[in-house]
C-alpha atoms as a PDB file:
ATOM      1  CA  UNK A   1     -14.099  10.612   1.214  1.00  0.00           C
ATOM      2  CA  UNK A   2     -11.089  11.187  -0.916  1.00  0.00           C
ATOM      3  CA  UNK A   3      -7.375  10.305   0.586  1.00  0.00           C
ATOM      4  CA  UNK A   4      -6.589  13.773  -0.203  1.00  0.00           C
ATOM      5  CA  UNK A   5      -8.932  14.877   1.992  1.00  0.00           C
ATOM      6  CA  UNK A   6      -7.581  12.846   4.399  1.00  0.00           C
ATOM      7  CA  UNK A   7      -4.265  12.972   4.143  1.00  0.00           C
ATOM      8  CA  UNK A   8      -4.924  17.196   4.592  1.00  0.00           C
ATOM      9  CA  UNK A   9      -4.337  17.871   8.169  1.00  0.00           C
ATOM     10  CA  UNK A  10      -1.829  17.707  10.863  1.00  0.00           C
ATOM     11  CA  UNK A  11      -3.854  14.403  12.372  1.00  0.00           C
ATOM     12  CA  UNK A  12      -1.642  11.400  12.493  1.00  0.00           C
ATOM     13  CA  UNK A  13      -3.857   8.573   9.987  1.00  0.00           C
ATOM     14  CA  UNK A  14      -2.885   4.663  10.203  1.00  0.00           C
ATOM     15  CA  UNK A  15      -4.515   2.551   6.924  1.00  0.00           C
ATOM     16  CA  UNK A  16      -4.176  -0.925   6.095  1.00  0.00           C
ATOM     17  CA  UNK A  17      -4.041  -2.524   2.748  1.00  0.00           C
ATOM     18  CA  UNK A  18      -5.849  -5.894   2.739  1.00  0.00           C
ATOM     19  CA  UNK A  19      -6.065  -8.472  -0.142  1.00  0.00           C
ATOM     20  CA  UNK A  20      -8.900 -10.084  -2.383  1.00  0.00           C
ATOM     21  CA  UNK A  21      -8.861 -13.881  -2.574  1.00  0.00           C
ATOM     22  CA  UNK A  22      -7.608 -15.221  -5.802  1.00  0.00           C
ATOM     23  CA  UNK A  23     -10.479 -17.485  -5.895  1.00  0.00           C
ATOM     24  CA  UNK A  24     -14.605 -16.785  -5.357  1.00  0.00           C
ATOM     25  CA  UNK A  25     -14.895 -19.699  -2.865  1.00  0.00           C
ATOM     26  CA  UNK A  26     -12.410 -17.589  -0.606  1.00  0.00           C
ATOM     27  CA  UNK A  27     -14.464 -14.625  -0.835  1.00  0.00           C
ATOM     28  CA  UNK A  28     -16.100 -15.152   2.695  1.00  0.00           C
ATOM     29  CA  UNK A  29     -13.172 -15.764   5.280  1.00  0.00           C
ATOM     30  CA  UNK A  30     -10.947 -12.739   2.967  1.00  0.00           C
ATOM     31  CA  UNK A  31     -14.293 -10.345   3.643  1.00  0.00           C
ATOM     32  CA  UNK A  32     -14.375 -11.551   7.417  1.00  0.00           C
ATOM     33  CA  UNK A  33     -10.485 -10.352   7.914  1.00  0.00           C
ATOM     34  CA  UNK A  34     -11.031  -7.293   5.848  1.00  0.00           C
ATOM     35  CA  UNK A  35     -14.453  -6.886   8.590  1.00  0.00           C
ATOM     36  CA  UNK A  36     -12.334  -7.373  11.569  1.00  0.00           C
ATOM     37  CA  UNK A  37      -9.504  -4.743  10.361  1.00  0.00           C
ATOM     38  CA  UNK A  38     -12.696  -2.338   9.270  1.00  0.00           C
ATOM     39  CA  UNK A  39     -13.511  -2.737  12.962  1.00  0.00           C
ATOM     40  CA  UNK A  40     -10.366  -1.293  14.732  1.00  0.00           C
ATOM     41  CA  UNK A  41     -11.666   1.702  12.393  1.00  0.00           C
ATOM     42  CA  UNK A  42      -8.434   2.733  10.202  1.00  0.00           C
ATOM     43  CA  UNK A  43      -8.459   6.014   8.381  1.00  0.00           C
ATOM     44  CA  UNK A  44      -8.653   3.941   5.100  1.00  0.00           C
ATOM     45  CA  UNK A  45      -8.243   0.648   3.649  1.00  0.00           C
ATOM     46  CA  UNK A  46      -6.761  -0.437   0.487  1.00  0.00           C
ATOM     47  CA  UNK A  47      -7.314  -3.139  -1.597  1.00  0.00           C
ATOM     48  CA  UNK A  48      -4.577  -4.677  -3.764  1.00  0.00           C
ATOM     49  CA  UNK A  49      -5.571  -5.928  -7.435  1.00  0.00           C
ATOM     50  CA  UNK A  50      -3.301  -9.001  -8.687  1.00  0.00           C
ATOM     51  CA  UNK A  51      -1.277  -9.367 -11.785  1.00  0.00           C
ATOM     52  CA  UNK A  52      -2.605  -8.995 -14.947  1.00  0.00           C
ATOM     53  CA  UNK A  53      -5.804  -7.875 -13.101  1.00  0.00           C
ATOM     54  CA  UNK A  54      -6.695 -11.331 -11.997  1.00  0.00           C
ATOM     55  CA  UNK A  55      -8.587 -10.495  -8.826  1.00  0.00           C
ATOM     56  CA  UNK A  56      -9.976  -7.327 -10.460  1.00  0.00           C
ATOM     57  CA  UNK A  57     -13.192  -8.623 -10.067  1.00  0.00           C
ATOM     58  CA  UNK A  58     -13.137  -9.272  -6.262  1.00  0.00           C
ATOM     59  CA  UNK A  59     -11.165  -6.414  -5.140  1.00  0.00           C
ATOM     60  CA  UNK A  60     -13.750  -4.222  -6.889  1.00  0.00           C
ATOM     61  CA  UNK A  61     -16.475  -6.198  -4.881  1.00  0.00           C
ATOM     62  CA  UNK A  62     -14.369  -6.487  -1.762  1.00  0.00           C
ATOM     63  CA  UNK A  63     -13.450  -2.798  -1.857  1.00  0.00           C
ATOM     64  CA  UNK A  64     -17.347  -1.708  -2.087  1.00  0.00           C
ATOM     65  CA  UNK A  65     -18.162  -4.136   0.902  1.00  0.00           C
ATOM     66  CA  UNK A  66     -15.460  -2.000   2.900  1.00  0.00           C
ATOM     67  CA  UNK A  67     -17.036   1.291   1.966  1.00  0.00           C
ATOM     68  CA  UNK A  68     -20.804   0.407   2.089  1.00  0.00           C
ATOM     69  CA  UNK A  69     -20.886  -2.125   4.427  1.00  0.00           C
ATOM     70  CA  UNK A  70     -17.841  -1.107   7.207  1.00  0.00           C
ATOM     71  CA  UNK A  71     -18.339   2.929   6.306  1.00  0.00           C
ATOM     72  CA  UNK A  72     -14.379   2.760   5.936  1.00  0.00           C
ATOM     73  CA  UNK A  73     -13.049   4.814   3.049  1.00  0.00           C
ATOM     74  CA  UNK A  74     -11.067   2.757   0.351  1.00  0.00           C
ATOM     75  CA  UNK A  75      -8.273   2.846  -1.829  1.00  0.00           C
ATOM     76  CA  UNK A  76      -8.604   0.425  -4.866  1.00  0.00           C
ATOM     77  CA  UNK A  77      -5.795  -0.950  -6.834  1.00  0.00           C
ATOM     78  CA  UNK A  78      -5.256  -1.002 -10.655  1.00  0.00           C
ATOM     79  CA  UNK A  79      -2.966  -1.814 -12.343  1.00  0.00           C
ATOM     80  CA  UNK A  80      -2.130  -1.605 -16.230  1.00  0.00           C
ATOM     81  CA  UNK A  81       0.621  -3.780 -17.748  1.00  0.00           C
ATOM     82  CA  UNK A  82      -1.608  -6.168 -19.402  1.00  0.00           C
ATOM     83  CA  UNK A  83      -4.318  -4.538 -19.439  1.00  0.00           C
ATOM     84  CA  UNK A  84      -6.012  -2.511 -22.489  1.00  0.00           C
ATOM     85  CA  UNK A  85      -7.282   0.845 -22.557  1.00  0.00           C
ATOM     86  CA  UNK A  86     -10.445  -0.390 -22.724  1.00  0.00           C
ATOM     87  CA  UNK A  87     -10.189  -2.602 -19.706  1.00  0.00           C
ATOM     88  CA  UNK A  88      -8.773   0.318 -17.398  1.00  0.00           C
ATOM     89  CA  UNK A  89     -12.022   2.218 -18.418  1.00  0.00           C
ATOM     90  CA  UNK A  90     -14.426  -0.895 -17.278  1.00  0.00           C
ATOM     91  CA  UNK A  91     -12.672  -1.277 -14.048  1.00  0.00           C
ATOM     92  CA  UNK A  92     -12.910   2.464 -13.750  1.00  0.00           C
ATOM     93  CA  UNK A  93     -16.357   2.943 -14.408  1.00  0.00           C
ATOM     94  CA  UNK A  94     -17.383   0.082 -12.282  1.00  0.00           C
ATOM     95  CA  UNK A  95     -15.194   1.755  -9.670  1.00  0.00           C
ATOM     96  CA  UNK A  96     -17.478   4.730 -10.269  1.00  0.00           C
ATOM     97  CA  UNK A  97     -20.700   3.375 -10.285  1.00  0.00           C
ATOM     98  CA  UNK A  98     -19.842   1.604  -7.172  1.00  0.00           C
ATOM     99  CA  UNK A  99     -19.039   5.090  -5.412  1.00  0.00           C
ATOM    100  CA  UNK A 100     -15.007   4.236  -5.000  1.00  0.00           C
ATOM    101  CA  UNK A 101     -13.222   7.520  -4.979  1.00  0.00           C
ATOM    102  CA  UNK A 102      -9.773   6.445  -4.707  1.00  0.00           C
ATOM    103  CA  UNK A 103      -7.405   4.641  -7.018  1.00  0.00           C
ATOM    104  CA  UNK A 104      -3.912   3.240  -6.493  1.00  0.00           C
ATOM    105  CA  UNK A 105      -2.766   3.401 -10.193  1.00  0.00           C
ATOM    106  CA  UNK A 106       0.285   0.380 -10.374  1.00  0.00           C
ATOM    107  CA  UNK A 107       2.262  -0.890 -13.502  1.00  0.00           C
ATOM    108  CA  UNK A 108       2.222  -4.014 -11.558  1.00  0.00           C
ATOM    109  CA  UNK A 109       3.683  -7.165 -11.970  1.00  0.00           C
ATOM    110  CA  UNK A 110       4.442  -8.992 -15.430  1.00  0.00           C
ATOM    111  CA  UNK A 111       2.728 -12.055 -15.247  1.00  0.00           C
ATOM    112  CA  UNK A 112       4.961 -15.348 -15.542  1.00  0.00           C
ATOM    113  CA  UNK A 113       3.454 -15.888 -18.629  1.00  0.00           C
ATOM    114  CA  UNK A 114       3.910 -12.978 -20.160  1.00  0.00           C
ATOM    115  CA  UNK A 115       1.970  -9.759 -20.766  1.00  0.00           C
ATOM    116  CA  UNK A 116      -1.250  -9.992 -23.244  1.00  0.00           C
ATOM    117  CA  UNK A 117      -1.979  -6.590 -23.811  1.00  0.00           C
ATOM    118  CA  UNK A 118       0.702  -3.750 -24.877  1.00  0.00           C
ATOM    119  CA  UNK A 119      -1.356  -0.394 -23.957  1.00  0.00           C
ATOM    120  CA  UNK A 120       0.992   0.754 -20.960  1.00  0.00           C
ATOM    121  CA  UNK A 121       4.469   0.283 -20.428  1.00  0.00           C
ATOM    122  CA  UNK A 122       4.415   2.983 -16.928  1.00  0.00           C
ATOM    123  CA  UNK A 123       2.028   3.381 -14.311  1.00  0.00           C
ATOM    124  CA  UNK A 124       2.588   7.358 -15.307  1.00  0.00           C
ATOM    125  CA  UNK A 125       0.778   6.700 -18.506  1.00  0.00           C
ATOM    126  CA  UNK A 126      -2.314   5.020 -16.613  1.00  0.00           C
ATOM    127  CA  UNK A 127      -2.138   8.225 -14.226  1.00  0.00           C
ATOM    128  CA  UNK A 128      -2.346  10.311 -16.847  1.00  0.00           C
ATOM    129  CA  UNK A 129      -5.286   8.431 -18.276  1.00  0.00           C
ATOM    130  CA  UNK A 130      -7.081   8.458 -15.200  1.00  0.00           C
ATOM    131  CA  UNK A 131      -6.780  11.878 -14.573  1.00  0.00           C
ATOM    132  CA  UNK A 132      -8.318  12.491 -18.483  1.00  0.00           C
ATOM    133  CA  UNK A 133     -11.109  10.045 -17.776  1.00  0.00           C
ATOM    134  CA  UNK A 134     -11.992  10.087 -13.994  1.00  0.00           C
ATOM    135  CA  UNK A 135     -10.968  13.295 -13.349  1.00  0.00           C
ATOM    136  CA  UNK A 136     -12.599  13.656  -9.781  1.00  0.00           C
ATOM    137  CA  UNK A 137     -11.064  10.370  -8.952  1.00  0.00           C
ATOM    138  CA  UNK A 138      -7.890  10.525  -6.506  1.00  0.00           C
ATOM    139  CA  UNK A 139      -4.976   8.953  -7.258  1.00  0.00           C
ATOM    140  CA  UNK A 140      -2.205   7.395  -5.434  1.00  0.00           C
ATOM    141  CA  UNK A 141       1.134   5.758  -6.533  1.00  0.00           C
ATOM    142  CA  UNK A 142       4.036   3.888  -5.706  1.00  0.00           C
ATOM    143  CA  UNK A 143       7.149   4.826  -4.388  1.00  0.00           C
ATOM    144  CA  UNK A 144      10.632   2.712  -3.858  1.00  0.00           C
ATOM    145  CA  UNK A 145      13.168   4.162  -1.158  1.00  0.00           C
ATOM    146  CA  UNK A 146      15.794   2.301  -2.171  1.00  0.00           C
ATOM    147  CA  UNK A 147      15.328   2.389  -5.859  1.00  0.00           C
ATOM    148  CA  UNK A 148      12.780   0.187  -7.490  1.00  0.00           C
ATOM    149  CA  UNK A 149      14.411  -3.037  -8.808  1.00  0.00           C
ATOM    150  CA  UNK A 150      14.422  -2.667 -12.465  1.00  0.00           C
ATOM    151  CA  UNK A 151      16.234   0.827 -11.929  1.00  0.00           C
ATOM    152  CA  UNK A 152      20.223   0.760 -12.067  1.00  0.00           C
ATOM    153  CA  UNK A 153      20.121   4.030 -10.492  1.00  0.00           C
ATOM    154  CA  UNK A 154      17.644   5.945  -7.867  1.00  0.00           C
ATOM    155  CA  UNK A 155      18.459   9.186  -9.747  1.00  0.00           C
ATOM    156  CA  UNK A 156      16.613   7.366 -12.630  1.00  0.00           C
ATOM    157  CA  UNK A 157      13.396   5.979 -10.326  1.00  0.00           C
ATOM    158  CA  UNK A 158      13.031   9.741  -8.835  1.00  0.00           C
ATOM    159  CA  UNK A 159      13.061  10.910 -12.368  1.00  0.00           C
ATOM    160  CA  UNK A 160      10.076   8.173 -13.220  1.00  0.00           C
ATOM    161  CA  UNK A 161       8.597   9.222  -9.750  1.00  0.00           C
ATOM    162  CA  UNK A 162       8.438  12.960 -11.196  1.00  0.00           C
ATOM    163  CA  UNK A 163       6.717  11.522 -14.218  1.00  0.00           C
ATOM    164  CA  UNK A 164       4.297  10.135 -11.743  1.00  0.00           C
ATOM    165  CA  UNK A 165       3.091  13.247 -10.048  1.00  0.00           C
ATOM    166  CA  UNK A 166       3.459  15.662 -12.969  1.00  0.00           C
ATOM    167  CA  UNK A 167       0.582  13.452 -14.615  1.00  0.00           C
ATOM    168  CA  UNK A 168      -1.813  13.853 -11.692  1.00  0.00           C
ATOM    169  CA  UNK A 169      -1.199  11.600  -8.689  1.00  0.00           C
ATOM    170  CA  UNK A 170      -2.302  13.039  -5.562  1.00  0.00           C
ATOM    171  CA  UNK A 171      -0.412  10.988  -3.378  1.00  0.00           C
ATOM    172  CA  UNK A 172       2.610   8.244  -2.545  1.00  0.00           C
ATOM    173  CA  UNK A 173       2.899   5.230  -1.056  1.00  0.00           C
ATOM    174  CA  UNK A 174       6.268   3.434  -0.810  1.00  0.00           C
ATOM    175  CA  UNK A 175       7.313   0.064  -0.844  1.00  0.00           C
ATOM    176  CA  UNK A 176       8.417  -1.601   2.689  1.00  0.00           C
ATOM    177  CA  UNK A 177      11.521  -0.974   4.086  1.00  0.00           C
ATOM    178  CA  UNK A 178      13.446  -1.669   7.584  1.00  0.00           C
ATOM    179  CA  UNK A 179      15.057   0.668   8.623  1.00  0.00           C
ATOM    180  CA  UNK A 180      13.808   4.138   8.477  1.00  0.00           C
ATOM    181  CA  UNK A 181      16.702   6.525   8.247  1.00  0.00           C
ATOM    182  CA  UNK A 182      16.318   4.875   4.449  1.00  0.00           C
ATOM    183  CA  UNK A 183      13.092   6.677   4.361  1.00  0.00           C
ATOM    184  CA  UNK A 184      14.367   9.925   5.136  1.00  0.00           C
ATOM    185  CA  UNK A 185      17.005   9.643   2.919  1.00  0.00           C
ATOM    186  CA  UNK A 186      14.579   9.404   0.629  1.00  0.00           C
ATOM    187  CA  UNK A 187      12.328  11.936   1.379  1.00  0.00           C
ATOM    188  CA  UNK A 188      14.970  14.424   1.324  1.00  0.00           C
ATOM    189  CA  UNK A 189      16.270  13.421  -1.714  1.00  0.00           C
ATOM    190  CA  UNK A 190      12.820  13.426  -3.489  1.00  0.00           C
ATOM    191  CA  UNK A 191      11.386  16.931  -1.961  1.00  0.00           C
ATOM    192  CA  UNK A 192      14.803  18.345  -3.383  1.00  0.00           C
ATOM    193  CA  UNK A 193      13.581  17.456  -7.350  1.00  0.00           C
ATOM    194  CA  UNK A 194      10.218  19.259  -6.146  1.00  0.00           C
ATOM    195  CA  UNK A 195       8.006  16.292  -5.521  1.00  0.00           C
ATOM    196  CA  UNK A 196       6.176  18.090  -2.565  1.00  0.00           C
ATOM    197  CA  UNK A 197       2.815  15.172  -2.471  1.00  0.00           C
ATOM    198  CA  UNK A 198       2.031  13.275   0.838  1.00  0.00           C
ATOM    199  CA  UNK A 199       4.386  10.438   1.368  1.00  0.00           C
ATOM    200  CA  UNK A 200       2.812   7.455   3.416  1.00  0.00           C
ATOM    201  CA  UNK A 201       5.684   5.241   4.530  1.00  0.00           C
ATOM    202  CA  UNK A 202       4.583   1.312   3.818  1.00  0.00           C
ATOM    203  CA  UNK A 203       5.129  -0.844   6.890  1.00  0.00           C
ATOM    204  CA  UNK A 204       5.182  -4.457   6.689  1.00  0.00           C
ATOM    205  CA  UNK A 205       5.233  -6.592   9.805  1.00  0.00           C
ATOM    206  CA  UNK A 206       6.879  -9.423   8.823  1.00  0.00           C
ATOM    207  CA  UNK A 207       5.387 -12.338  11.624  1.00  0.00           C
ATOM    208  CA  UNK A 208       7.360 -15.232   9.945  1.00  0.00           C
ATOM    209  CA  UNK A 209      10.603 -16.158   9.192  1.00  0.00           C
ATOM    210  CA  UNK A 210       9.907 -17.786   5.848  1.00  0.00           C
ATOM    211  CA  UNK A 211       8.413 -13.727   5.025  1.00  0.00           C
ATOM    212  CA  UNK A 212      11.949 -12.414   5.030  1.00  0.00           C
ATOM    213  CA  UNK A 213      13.239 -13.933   2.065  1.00  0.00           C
ATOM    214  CA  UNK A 214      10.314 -13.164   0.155  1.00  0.00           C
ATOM    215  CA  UNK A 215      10.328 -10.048   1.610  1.00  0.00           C
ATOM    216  CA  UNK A 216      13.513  -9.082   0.369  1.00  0.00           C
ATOM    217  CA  UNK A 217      13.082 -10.943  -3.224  1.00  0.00           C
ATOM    218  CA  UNK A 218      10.068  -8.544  -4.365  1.00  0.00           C
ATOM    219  CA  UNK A 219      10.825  -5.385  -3.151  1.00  0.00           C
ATOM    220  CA  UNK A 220      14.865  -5.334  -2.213  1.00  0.00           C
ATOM    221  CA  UNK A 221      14.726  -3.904   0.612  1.00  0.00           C
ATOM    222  CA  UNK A 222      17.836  -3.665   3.232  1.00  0.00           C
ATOM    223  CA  UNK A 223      17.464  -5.877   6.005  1.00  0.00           C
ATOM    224  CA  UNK A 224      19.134  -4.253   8.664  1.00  0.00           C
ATOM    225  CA  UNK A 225      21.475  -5.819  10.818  1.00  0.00           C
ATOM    226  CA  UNK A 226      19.147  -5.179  14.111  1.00  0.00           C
ATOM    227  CA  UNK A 227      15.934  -6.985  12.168  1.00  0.00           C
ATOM    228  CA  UNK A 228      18.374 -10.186  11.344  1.00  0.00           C
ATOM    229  CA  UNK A 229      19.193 -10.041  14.890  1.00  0.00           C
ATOM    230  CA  UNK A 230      15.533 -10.312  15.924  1.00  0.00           C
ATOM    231  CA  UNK A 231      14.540 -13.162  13.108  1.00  0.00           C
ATOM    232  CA  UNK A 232      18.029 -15.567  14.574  1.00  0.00           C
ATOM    233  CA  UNK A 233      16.582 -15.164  17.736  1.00  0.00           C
ATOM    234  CA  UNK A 234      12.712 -15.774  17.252  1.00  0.00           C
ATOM    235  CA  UNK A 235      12.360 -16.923  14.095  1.00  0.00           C
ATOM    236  CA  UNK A 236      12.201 -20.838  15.150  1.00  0.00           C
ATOM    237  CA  UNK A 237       9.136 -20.048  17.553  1.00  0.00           C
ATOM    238  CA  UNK A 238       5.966 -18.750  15.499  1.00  0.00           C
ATOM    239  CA  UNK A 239       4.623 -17.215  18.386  1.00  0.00           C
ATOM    240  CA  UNK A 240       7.472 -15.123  19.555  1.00  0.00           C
ATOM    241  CA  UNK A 241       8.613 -13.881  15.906  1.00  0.00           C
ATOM    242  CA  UNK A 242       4.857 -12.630  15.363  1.00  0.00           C
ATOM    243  CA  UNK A 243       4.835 -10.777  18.856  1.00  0.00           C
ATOM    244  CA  UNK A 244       8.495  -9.573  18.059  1.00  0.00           C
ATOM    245  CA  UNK A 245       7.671  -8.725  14.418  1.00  0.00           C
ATOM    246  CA  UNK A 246       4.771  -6.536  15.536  1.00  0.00           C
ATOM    247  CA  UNK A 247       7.043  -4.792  17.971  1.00  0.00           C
ATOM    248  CA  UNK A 248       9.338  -3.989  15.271  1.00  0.00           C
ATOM    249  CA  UNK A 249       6.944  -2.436  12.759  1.00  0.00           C
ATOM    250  CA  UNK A 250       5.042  -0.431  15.944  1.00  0.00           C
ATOM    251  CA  UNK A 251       8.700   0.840  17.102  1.00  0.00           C
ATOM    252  CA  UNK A 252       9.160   2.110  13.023  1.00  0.00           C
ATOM    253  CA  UNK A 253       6.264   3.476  13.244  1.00  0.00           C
ATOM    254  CA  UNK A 254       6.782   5.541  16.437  1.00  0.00           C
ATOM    255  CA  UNK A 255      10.353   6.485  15.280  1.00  0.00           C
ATOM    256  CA  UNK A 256       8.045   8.143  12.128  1.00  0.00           C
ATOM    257  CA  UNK A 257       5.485   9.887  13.908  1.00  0.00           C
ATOM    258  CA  UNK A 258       7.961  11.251  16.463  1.00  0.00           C
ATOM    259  CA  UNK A 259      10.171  12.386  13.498  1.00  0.00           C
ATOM    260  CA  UNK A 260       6.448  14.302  11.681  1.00  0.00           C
ATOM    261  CA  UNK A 261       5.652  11.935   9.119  1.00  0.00           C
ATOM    262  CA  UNK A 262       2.159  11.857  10.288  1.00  0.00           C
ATOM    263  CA  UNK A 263       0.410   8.815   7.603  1.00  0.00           C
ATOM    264  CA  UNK A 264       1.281   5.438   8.107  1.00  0.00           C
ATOM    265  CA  UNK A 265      -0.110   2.439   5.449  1.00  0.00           C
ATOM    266  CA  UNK A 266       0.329  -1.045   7.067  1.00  0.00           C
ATOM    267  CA  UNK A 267       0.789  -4.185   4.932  1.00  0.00           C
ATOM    268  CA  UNK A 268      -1.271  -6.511   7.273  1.00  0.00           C
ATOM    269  CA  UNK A 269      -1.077  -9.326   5.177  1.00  0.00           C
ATOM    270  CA  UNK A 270      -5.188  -9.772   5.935  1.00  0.00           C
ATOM    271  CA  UNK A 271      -4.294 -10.453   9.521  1.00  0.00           C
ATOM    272  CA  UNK A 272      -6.700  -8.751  11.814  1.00  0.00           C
ATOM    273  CA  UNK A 273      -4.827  -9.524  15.001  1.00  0.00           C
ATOM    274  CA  UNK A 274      -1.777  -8.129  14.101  1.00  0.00           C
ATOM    275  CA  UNK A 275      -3.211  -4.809  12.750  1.00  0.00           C
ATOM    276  CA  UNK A 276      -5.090  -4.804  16.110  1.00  0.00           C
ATOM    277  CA  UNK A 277      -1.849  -5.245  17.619  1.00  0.00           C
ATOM    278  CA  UNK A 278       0.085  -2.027  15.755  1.00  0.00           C
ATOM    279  CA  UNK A 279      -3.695   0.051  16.692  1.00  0.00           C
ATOM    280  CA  UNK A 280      -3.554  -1.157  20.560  1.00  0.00           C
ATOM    281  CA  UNK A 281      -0.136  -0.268  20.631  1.00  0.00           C
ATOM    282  CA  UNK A 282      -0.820   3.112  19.402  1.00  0.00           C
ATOM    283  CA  UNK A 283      -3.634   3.812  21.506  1.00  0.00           C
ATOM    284  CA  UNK A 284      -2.682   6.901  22.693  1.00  0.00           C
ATOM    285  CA  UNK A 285      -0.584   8.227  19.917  1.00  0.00           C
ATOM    286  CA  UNK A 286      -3.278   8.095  17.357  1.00  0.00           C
ATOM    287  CA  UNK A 287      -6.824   9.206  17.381  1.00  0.00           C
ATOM    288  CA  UNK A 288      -9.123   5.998  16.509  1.00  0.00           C
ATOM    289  CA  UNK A 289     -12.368   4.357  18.088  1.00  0.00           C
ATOM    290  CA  UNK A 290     -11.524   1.272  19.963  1.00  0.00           C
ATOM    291  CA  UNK A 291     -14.094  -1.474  19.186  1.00  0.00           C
END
């Protein structure tokens, strides 16, 4: 089933993005997590694809597991800054041939050593060539609501955003953020320059304090003053931050659906209990089989 498809009703949808391991011998204990989530039966799962396509091979694997195995539709990642032409078509064919519908078409991240392959500078380039090559394939991209990092200006990332969905993606997902009214800020500003495709927010519950740096490093988001707040208080106790962390990602979430945005994506970070957390929460709220 394409996201499209799913994304094209009034239903309120929760997904969860889960990662490959970076190494084969991890394969097993990544696959259980990614079983676990598959379990609490998510509209779809996505699976991220590191930099410079180093876990290309596993997420393709891991992704098909999901599908086959879990009968959960997936979202696979690729990304194209140093990758050629040549490789995007592999990873796309062996996405075909492995029955993935969905692709989450990323620049991504320049590795520390540098880029070894010069093909694609924008993830709008790699949409466009997946939409030449794969046409039936559905395509999803990223989205920043407070500007993505490189950009001195958000008038300059909606303009790239435009570029985005002119050459064929279906749908967006954004980066994590806080505090939502940032979101709607954003959506506002964004449906104004006629970019009119389904918007899932990107929640991230962050369950440590070490996270919040880190947090805050890759994607620069705001950290409201409410969140600090919540990470002086808990963040010495692991136990408390991770209950009080998933509390603050199922109140965003809430605040979302009760304001219409419908499809929430969930960061869980491959940890089963806390997306089971955000679901139990959510019981009620959002149609889903309880396993």
């Amino acid at each position: 089933m394409t996201i499209k498809d799913i994304l094209n009703n009034n239903e309120v949808t929760v997904s969860f993005e889960v990662f490959p391991p970076k190494t084969d011998d991890k394969f097993e204990s990544v696959e259980k997590a990614a079983e676990e989530i598959a379990a609490l039966h998510p509209h779809f799962m996505s699976v991220t694809y590191g930099a410079g396509g180093g876990t290309s091979k596993n997420t393709a694997e891991l992704a098909y597991r999901i599908q086959e195995k879990y009968r959960t539709p997936v979202l696979a990642h690729l990304t194209c800054v140093s990758s050629t032409k040549e490789y995007v078509n592999q990873m796309l064919s062996d996405y075909k041939n492995r029955g993935i519908e969905n692709v989450m078409a990323l620049r991504g991240d320049i590795p520390k050593e540098g880029r070894i392959a010069f093909d694609y500078d924008h993830a709008s380039q790699l949409i466009y060539d997946i939409k030449c090559t794969a046409p039936e394939m559905c395509i999803g991209a990223a989205c920043y609501p407070e500007g993505h990092i490189e950009c001195e200006r958000q008038s300059e990332d909606i303009m790239h955003l435009k570029e985005k969905v002119e050459a064929g993606c279906d749908f967006l997902t954004t980066q994590m953020f806080f505090d939502n009214n940032t979101l709607y800020n954003f959506l506002y500003r964004i449906r104004e320059k006629g970019i009119n495709v389904p918007v899932l927010p990107g929640i991230m519950p962050i369950t440590k304090k070490q996270q919040v740096a880190r947090s805050v490093a890759l994607s620069g988001a705001t950290i409201p003053q409410r969140f600090r707040t919540m990470v002086d208080r808990f963040g010495d106790d692991p136990a408390k931050m991770e209950q009080a962390g998933v509390i603050y990602a199922t109140e965003q979430i809430i605040d979302l659906i009760s304001n219409g945005v419908n499809h929430i994506h969930v960061y869980s970070m491959n940890k089963p209990h806390v997306a089971r957390g955000i679901m139990e929460s959510l019981s009620n709220i959002i149609s889903w089989e309880k396993a």
